[in-house]
PDB file of N, CA and C in Angstrom:
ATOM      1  N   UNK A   1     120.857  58.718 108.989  1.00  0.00           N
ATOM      2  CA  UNK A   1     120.683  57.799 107.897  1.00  0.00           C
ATOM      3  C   UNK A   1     119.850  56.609 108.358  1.00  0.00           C
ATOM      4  N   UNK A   2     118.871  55.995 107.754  1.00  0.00           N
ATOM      5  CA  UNK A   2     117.965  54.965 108.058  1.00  0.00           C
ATOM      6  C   UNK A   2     118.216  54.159 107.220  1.00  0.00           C
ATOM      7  N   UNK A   3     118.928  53.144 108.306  1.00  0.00           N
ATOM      8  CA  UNK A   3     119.666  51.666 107.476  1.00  0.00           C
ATOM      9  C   UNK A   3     119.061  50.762 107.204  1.00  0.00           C
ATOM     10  N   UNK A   4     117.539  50.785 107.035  1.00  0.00           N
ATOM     11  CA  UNK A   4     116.473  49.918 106.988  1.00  0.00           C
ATOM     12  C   UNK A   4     116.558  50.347 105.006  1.00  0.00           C
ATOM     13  N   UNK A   5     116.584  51.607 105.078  1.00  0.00           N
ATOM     14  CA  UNK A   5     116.667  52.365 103.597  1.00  0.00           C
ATOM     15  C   UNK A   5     118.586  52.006 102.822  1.00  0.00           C
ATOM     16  N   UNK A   6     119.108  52.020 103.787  1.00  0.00           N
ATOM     17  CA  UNK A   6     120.743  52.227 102.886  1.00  0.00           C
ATOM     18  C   UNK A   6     121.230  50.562 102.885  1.00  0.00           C
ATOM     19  N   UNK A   7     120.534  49.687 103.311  1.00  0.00           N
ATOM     20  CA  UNK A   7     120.990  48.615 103.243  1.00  0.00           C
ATOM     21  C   UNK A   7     120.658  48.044 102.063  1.00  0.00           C
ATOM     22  N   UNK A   8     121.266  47.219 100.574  1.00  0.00           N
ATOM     23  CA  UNK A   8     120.949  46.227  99.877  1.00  0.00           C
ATOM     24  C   UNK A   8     119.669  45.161 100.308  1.00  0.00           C
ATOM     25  N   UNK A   9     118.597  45.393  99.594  1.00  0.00           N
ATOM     26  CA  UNK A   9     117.872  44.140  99.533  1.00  0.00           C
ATOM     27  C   UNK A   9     117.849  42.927  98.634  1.00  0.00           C
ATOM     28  N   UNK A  10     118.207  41.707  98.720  1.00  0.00           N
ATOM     29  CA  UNK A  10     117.998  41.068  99.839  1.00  0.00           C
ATOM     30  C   UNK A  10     119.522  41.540 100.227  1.00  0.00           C
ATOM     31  N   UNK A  11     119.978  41.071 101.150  1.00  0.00           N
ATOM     32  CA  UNK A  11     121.753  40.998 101.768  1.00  0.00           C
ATOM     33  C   UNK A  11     122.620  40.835 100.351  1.00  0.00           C
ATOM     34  N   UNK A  12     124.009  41.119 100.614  1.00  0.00           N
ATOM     35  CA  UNK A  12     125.101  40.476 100.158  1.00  0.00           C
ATOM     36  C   UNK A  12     126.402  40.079 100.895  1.00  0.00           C
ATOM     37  N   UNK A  13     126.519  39.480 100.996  1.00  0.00           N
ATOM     38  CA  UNK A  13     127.342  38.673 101.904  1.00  0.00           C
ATOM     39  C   UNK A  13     128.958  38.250 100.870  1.00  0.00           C
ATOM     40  N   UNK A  14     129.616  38.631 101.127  1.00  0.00           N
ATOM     41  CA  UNK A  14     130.682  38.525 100.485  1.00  0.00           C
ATOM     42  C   UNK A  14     132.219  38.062 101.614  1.00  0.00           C
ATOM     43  N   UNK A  15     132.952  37.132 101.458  1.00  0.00           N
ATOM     44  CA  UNK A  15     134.022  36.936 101.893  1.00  0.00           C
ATOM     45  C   UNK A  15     133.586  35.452 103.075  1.00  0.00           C
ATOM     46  N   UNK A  16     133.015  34.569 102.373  1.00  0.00           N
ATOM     47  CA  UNK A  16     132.795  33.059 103.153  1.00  0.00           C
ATOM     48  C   UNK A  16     134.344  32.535 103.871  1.00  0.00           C
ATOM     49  N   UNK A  17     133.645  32.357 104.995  1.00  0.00           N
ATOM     50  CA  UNK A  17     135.055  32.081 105.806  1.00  0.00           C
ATOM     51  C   UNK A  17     134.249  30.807 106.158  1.00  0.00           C
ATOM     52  N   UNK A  18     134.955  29.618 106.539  1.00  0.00           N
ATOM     53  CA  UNK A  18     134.592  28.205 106.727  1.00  0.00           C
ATOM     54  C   UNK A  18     135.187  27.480 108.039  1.00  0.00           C
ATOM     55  N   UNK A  19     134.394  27.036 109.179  1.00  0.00           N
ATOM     56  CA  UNK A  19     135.404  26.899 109.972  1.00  0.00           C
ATOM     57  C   UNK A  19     134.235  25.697 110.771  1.00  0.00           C
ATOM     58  N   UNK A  20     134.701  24.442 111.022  1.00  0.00           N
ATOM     59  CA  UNK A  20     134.024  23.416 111.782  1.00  0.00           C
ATOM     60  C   UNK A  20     134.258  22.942 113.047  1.00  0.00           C
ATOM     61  N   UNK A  21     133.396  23.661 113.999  1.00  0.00           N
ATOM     62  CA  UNK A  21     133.330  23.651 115.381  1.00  0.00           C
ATOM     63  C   UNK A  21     131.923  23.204 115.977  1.00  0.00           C
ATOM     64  N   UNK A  22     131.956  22.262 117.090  1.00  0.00           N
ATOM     65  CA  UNK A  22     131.144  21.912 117.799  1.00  0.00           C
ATOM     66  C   UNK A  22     130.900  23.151 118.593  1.00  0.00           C
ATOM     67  N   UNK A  23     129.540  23.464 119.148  1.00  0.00           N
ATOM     68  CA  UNK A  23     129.011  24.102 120.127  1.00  0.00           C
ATOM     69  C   UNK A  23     128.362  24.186 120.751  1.00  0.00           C
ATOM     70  N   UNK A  24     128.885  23.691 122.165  1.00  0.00           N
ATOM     71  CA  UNK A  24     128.190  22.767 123.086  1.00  0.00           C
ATOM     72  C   UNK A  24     127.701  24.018 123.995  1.00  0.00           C
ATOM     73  N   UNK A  25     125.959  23.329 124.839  1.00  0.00           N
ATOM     74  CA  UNK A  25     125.336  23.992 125.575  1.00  0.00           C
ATOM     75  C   UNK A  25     125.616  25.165 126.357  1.00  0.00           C
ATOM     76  N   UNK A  26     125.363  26.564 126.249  1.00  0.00           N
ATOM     77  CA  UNK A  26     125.892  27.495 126.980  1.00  0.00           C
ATOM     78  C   UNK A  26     127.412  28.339 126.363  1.00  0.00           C
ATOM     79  N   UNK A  27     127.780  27.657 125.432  1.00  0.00           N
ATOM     80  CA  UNK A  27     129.247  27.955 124.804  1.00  0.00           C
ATOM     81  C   UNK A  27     129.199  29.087 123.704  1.00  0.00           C
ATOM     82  N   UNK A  28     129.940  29.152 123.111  1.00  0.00           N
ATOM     83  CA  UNK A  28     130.132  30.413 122.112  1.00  0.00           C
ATOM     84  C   UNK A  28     130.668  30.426 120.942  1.00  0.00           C
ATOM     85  N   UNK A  29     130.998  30.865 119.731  1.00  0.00           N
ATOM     86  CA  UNK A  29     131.947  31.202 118.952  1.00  0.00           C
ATOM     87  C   UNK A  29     132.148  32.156 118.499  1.00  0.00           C
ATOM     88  N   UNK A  30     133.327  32.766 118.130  1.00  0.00           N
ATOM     89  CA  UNK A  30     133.427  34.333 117.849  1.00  0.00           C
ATOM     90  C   UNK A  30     133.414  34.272 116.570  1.00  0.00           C
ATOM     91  N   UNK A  31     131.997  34.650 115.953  1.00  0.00           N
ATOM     92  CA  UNK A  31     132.158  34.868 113.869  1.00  0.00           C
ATOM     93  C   UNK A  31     132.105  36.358 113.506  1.00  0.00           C
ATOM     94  N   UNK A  32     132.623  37.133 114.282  1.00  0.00           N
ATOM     95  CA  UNK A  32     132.618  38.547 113.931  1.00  0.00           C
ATOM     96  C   UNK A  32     133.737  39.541 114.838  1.00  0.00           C
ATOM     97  N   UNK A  33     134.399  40.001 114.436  1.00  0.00           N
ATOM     98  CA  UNK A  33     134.997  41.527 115.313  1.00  0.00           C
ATOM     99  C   UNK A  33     135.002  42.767 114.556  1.00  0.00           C
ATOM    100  N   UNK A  34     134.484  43.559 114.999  1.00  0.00           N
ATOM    101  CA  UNK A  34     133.853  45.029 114.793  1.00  0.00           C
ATOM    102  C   UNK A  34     134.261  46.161 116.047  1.00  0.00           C
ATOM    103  N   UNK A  35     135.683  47.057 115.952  1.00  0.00           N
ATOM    104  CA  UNK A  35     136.140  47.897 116.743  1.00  0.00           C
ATOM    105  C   UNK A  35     136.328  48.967 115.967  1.00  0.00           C
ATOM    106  N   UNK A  36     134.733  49.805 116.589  1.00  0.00           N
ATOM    107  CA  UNK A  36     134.890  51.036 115.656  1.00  0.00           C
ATOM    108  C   UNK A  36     136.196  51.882 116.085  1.00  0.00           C
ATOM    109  N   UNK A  37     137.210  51.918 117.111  1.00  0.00           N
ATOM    110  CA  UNK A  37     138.150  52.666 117.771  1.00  0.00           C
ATOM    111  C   UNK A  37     139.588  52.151 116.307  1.00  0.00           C
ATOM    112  N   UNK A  38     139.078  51.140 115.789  1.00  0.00           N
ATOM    113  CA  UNK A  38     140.344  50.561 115.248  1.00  0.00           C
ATOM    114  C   UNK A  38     140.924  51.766 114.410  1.00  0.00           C
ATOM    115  N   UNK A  39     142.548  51.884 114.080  1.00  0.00           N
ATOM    116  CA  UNK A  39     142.887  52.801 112.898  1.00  0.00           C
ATOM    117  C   UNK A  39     142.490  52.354 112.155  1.00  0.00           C
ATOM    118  N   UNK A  40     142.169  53.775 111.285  1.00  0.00           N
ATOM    119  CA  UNK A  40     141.540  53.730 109.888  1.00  0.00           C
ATOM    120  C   UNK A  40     139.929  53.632 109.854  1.00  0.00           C
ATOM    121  N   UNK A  41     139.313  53.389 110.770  1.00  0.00           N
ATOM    122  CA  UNK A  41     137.502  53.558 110.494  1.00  0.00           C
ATOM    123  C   UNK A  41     137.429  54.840 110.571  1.00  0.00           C
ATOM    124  N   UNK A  42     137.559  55.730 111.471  1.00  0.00           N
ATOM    125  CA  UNK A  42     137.317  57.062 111.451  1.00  0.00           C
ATOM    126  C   UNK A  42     137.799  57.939 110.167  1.00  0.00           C
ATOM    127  N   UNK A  43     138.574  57.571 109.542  1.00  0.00           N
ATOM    128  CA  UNK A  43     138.894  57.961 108.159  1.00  0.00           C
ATOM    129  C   UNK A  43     137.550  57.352 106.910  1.00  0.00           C
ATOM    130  N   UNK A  44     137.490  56.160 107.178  1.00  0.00           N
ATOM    131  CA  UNK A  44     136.417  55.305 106.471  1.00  0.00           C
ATOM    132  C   UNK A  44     135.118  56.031 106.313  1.00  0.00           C
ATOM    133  N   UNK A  45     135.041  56.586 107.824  1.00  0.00           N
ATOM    134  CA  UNK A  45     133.654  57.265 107.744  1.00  0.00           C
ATOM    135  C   UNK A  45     133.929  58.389 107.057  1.00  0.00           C
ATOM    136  N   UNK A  46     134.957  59.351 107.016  1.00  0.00           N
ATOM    137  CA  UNK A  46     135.352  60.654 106.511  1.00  0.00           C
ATOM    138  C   UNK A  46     135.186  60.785 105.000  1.00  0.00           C
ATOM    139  N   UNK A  47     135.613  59.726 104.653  1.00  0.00           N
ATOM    140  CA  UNK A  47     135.408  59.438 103.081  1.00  0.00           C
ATOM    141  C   UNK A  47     134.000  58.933 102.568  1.00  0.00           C
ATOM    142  N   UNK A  48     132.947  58.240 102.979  1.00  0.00           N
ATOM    143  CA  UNK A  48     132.083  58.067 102.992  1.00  0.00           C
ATOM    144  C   UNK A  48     130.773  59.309 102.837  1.00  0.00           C
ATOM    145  N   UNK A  49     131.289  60.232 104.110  1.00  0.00           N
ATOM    146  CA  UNK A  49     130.494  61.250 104.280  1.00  0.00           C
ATOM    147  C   UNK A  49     131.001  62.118 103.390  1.00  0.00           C
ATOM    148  N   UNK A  50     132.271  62.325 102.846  1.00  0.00           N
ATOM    149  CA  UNK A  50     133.106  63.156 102.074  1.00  0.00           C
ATOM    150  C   UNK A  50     131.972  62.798 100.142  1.00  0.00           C
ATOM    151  N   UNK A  51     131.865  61.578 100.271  1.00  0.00           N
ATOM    152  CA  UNK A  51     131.663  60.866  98.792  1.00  0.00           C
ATOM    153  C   UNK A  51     129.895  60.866  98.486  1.00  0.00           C
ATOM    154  N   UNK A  52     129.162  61.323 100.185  1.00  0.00           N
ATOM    155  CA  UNK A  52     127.635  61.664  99.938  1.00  0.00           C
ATOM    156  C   UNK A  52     127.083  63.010 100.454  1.00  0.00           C
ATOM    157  N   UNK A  53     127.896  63.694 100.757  1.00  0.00           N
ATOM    158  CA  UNK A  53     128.092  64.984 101.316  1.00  0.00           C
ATOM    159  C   UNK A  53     127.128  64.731 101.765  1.00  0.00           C
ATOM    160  N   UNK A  54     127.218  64.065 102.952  1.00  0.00           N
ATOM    161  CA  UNK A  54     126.411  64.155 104.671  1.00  0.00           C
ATOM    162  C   UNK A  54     127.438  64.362 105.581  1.00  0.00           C
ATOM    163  N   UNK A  55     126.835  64.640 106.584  1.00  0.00           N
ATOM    164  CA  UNK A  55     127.737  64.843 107.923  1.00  0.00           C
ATOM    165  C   UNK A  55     128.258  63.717 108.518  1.00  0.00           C
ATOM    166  N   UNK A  56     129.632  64.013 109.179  1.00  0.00           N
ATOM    167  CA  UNK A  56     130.289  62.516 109.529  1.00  0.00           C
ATOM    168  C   UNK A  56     129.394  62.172 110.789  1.00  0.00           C
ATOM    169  N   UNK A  57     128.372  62.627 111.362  1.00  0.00           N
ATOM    170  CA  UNK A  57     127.455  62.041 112.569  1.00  0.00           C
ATOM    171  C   UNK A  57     126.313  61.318 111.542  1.00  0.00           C
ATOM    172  N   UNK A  58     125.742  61.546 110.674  1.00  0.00           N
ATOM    173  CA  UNK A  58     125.462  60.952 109.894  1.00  0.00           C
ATOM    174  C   UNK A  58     125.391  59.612 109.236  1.00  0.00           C
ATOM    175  N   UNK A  59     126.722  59.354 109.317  1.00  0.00           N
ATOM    176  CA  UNK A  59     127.439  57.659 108.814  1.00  0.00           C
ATOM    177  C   UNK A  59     127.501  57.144 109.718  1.00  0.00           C
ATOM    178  N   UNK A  60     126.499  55.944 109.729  1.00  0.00           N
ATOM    179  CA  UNK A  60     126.288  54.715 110.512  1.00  0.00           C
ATOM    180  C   UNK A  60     127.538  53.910 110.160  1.00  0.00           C
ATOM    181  N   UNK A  61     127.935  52.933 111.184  1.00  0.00           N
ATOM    182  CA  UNK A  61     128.815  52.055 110.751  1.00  0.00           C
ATOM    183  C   UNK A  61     128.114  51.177 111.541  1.00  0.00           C
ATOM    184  N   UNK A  62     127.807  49.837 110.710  1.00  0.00           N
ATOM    185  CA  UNK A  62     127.309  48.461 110.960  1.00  0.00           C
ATOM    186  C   UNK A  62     127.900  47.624 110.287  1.00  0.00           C
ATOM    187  N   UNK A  63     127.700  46.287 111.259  1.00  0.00           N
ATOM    188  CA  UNK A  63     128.025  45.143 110.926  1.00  0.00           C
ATOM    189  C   UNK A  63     127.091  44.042 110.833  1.00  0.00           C
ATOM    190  N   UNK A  64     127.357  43.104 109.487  1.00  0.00           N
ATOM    191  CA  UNK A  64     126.198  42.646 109.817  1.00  0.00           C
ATOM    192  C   UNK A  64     126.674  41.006 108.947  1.00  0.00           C
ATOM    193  N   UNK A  65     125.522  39.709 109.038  1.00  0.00           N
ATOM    194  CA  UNK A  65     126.327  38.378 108.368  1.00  0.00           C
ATOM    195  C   UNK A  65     125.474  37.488 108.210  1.00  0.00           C
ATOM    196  N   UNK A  66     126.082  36.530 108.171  1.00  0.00           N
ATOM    197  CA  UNK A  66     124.684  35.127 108.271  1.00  0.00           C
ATOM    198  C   UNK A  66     125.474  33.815 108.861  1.00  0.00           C
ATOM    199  N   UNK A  67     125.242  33.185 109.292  1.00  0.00           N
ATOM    200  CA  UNK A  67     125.831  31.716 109.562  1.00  0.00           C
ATOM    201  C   UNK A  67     125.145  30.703 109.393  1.00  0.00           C
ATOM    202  N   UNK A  68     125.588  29.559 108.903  1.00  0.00           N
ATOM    203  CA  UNK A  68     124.788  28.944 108.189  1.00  0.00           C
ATOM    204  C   UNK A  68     125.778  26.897 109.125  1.00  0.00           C
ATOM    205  N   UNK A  69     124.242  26.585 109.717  1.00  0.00           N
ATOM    206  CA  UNK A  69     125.021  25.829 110.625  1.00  0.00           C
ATOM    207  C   UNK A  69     123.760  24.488 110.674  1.00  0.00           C
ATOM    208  N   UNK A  70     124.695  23.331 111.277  1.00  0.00           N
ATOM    209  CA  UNK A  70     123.873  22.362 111.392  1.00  0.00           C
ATOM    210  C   UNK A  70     122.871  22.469 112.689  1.00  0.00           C
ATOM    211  N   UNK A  71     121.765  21.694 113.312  1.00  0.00           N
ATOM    212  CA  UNK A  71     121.523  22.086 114.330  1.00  0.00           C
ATOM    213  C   UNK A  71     121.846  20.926 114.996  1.00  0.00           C
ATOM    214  N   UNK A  72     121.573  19.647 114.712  1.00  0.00           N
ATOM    215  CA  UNK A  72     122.036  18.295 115.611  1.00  0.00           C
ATOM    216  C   UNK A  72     120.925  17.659 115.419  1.00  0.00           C
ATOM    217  N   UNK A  73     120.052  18.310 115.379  1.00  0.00           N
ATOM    218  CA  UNK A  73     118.559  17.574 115.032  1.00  0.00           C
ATOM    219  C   UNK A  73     118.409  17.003 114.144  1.00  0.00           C
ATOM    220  N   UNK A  74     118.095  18.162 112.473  1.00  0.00           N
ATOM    221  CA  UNK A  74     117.832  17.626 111.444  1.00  0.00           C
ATOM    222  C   UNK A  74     119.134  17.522 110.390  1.00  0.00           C
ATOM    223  N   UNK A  75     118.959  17.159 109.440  1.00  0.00           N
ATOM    224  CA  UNK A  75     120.219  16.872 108.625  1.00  0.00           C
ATOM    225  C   UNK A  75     119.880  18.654 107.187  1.00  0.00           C
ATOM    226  N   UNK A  76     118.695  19.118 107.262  1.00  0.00           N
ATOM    227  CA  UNK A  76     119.199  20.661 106.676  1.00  0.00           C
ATOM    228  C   UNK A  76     119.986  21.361 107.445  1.00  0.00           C
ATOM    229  N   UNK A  77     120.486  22.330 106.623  1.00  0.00           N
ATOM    230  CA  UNK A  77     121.227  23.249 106.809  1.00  0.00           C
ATOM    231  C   UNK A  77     120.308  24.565 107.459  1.00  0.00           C
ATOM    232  N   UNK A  78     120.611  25.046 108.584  1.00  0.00           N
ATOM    233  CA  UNK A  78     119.913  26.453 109.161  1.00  0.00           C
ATOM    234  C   UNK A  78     120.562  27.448 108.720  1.00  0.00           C
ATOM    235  N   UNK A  79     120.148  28.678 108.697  1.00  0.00           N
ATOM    236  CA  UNK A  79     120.316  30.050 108.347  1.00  0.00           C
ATOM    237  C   UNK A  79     120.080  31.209 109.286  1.00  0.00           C
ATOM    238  N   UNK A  80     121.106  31.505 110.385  1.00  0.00           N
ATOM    239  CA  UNK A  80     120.443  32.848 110.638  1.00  0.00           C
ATOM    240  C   UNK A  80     121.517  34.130 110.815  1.00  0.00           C
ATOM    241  N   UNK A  81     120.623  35.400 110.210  1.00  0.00           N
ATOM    242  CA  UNK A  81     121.323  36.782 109.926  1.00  0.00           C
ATOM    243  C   UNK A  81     121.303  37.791 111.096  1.00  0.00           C
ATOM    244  N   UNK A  82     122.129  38.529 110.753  1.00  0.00           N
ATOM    245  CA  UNK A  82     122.421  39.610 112.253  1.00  0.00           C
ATOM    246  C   UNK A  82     122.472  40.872 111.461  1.00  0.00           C
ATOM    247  N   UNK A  83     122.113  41.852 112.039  1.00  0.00           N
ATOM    248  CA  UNK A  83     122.912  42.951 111.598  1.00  0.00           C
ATOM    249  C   UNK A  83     123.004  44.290 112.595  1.00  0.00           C
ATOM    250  N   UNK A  84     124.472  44.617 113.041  1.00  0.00           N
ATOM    251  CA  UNK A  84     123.687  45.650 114.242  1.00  0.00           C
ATOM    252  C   UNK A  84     124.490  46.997 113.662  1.00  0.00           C
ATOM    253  N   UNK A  85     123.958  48.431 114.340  1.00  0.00           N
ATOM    254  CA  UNK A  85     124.907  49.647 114.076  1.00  0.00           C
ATOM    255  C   UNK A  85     125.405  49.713 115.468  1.00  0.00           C
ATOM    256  N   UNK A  86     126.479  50.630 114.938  1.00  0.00           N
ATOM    257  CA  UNK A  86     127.284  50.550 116.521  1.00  0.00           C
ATOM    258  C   UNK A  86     126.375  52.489 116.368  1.00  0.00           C
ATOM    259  N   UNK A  87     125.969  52.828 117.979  1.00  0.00           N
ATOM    260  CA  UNK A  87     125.349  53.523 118.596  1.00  0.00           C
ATOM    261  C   UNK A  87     126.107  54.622 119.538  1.00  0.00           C
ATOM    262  N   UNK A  88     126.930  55.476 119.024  1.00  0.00           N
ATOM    263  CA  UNK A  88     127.310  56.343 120.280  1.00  0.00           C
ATOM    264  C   UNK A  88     126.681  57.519 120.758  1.00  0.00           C
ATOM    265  N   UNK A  89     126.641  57.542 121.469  1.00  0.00           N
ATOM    266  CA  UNK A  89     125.584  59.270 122.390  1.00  0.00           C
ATOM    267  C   UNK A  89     126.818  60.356 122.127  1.00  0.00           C
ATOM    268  N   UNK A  90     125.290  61.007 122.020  1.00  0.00           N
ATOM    269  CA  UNK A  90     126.151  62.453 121.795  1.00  0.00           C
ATOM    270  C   UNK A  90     127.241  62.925 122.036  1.00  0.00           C
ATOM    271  N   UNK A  91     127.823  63.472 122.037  1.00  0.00           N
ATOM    272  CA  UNK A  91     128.814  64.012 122.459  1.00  0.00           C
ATOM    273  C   UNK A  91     129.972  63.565 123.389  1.00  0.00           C
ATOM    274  N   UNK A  92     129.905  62.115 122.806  1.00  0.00           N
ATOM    275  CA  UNK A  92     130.695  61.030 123.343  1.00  0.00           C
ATOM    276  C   UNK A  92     132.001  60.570 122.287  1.00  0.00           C
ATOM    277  N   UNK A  93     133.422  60.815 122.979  1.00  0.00           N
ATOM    278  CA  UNK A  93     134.325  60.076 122.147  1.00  0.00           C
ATOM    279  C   UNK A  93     134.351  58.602 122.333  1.00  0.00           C
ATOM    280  N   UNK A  94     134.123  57.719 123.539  1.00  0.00           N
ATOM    281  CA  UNK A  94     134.505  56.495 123.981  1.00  0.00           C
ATOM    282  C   UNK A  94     133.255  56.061 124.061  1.00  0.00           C
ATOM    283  N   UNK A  95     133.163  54.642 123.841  1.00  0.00           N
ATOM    284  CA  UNK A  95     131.909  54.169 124.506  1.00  0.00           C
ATOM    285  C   UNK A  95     130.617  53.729 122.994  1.00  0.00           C
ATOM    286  N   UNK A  96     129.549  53.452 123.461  1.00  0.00           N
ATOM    287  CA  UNK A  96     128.717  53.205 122.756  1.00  0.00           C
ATOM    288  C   UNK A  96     128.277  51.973 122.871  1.00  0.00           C
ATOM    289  N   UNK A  97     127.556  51.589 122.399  1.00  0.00           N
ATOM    290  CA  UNK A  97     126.659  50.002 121.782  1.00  0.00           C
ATOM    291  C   UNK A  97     126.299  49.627 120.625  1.00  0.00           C
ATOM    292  N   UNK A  98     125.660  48.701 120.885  1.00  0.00           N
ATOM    293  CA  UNK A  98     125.584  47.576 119.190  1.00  0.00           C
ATOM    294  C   UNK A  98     123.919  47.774 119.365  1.00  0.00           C
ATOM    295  N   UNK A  99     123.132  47.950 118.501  1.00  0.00           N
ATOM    296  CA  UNK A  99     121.893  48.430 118.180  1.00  0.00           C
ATOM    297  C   UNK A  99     121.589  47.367 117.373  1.00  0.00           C
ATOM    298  N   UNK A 100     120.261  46.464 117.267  1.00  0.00           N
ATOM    299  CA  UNK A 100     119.769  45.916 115.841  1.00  0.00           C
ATOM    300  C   UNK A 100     119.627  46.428 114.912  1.00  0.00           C
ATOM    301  N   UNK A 101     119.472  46.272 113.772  1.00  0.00           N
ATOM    302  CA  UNK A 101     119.257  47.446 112.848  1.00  0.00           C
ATOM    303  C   UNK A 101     119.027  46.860 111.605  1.00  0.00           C
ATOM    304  N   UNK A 102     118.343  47.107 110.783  1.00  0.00           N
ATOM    305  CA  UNK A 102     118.415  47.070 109.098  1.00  0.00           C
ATOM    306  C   UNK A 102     116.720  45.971 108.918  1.00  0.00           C
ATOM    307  N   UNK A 103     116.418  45.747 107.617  1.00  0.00           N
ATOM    308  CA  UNK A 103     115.450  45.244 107.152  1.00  0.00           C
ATOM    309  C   UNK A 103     115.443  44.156 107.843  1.00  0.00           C
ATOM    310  N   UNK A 104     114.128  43.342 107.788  1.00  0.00           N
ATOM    311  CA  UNK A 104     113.901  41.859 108.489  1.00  0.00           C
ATOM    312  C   UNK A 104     115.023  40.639 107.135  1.00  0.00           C
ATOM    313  N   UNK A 105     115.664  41.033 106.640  1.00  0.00           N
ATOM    314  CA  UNK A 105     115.971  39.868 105.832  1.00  0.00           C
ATOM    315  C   UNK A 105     117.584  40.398 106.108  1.00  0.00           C
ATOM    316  N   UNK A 106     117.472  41.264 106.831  1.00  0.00           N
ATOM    317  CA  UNK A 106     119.068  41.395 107.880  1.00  0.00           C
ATOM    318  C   UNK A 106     118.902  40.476 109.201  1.00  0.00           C
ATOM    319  N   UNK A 107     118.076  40.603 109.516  1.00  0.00           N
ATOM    320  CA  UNK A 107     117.884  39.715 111.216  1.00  0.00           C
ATOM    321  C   UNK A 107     116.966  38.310 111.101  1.00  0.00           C
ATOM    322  N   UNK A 108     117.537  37.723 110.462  1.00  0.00           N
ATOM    323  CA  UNK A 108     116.456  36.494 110.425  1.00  0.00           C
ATOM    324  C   UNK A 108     116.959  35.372 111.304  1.00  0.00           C
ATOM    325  N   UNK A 109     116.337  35.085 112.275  1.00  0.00           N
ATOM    326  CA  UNK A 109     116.938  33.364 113.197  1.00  0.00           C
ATOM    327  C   UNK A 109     115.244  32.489 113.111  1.00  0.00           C
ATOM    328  N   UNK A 110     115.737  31.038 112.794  1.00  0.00           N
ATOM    329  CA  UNK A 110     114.248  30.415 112.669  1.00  0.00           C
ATOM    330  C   UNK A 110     114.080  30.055 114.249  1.00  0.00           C
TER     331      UNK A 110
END
């Protein structure tokens, strides 16, 4: 499946979560968790592939968002989007990676 094609243009972003944290040089914040191992995704995909009669290797599962943050500089508001598929090799139960993925108005950082 080519998620450049199955993705909504522009985005939709649904479920604003709000949270005000400083983030100082080198530091982090966690605005996402995505464990394809979790119960219940592997069913998710089953039904999915079940509801477009494709194959369950077929169904990408990605994650993807926007954050929308001050920078310290100017007084607008910045914008930038992510979106990755999670990537497993063949004939692999465990394991995998996070891939970029989807249209440029999925991955936008200024």
């Amino acid at each position: 499946m080519d998620s450049k094609k199955s993705l909504p243009v522009p985005p939709v972003y649904e479920g604003n979560y709000a949270m005000e944290n400083y983030l100082i040089p080198d530091g982090e914040i966690l605005i996402a968790i995505f464990n394809p191992s979790q119960s219940g995704h592997t069913a998710k995909r089953i039904e999915v592939a079940t509801a477009q009669n494709v194959k369950l290797e077929d169904v990408e599962s990605a994650i993807f968002g926007q954050v929308e943050y001050l920078d310290g500089i100017t007084h607008e508001r910045q914008v930038s989007r992510y979106c990755f598929r999670f990537e497993r090799g063949p004939f692999r139960n465990i394991g995998g990676s996070f891939e970029p993925c989807g249209p440029h108005e999925y991955n936008y950082c200024p």
